[in-house]
Protein backbone atom coordinates (compact mmCIF):
# COMPACT_ATOMS: atom_id res chain seq x y z
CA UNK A 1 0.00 0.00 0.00
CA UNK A 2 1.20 3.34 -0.77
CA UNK A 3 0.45 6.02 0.83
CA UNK A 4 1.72 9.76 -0.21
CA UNK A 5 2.59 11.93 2.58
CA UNK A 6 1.97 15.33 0.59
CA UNK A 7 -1.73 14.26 0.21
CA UNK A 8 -2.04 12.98 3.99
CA UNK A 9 -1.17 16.11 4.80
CA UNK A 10 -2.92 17.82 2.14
CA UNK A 11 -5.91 15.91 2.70
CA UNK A 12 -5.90 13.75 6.16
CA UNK A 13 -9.24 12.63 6.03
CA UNK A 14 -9.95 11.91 2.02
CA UNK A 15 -6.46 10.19 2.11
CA UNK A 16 -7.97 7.87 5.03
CA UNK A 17 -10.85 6.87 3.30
CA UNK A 18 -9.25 6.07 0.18
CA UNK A 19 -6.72 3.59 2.03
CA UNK A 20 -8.05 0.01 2.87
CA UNK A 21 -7.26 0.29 6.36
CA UNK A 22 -10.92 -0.98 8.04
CA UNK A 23 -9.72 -0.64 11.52
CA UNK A 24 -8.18 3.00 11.61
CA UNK A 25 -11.82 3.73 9.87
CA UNK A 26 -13.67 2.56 12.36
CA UNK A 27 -11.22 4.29 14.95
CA UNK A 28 -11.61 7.47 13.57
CA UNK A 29 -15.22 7.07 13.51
CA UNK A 30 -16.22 5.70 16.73
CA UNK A 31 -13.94 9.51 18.23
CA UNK A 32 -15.33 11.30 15.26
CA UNK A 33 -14.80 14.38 17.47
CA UNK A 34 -11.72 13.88 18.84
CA UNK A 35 -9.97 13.10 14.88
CA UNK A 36 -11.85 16.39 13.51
CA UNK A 37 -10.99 18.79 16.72
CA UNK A 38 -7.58 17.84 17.76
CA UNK A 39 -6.15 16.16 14.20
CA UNK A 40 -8.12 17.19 11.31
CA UNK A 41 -8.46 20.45 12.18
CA UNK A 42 -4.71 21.25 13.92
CA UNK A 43 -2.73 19.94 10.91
CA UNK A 44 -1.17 22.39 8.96
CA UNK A 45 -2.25 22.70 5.36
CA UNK A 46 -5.13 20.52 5.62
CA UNK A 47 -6.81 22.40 3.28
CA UNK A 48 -7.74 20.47 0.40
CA UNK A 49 -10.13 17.74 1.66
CA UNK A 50 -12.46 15.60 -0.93
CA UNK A 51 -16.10 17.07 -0.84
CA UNK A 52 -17.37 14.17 0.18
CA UNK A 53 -15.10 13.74 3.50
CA UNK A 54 -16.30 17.70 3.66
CA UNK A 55 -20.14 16.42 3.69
CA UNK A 56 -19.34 12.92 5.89
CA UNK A 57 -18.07 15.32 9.00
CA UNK A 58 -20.66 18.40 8.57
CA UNK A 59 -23.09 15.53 8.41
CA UNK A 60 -21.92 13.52 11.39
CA UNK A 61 -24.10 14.48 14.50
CA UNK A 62 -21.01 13.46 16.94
CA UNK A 63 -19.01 16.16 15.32
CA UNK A 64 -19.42 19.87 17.48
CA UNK A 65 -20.81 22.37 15.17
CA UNK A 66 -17.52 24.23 16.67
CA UNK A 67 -15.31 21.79 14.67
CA UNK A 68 -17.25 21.71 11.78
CA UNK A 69 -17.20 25.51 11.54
CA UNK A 70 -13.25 25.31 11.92
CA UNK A 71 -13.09 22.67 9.20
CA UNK A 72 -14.75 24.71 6.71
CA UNK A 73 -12.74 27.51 7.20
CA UNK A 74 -9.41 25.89 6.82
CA UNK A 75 -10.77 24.08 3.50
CA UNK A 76 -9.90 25.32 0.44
CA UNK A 77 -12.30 22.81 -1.35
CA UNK A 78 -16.56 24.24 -2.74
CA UNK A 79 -18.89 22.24 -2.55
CA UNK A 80 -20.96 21.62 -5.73
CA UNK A 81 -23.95 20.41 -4.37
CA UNK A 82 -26.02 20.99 -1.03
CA UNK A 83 -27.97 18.04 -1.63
CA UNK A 84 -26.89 15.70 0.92
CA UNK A 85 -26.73 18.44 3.71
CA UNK A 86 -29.85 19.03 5.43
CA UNK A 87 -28.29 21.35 8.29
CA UNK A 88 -29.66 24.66 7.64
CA UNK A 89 -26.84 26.32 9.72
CA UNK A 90 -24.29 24.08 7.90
CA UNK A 91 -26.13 25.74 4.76
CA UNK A 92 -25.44 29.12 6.02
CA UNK A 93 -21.94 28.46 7.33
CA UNK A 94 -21.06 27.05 3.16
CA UNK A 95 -22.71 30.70 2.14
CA UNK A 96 -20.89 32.85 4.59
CA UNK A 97 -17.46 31.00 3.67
CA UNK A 98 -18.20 31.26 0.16
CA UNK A 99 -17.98 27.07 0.00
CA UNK A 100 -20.41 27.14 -2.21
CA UNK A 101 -20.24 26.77 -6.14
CA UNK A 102 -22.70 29.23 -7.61
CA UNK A 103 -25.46 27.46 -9.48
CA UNK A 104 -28.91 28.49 -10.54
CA UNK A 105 -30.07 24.79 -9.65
CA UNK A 106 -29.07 24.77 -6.08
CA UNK A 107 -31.74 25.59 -3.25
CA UNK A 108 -31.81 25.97 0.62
């Protein structure tokens, strides 16, 4: 298995859930918080994470909306659609950060 560093640290999260690793997965999942607050969101340059590891944590309900907010703003990464987020404030927190592609088709 190969794993490139510059994309772990580019992209902890995405990275993760490409790699066949079942156990770190479930890890990571059963202290959702504690990976998004105190790894996820403290590595420097994590900015470029996969919209859908974007939507799987601003989705998760173990996930503070604290951390959530702090993982949006250190993404570099818009999301295309709003379609799997039901979280109105989520919603507003894409708008405000400007995470949000522009698209006639896309509703609240």
């Amino acid at each position: 298995m190969d794993i490139n560093l510059n994309e772990l640290s580019q992209s902890n999260y995405s990275t993760i859930l490409k790699l066949d690793l079942k156990h770190l997965k479930e890890y990571i999942e059963n202290n959702i918080e504690i990976y998004v607050s105190n790894v996820m969101n403290l590595i420097k340059g994590n900015s470029n994470e996969s919209e859908e590891a974007i939507t799987r944590i601003v989705t998760n309900k173990n996930v503070k909306p604290e951390s959530k907010e702090k993982m949006l703003h250190n993404q570099n990464t818009i999301i295309q659609s709003l379609e799997k987020i039901d979280d109105l404030e989520i919603k507003k927190l894409l708008f405000a950060q400007n995470k949000i592609q522009p698209s006639w088709g896309k509703r609240i």
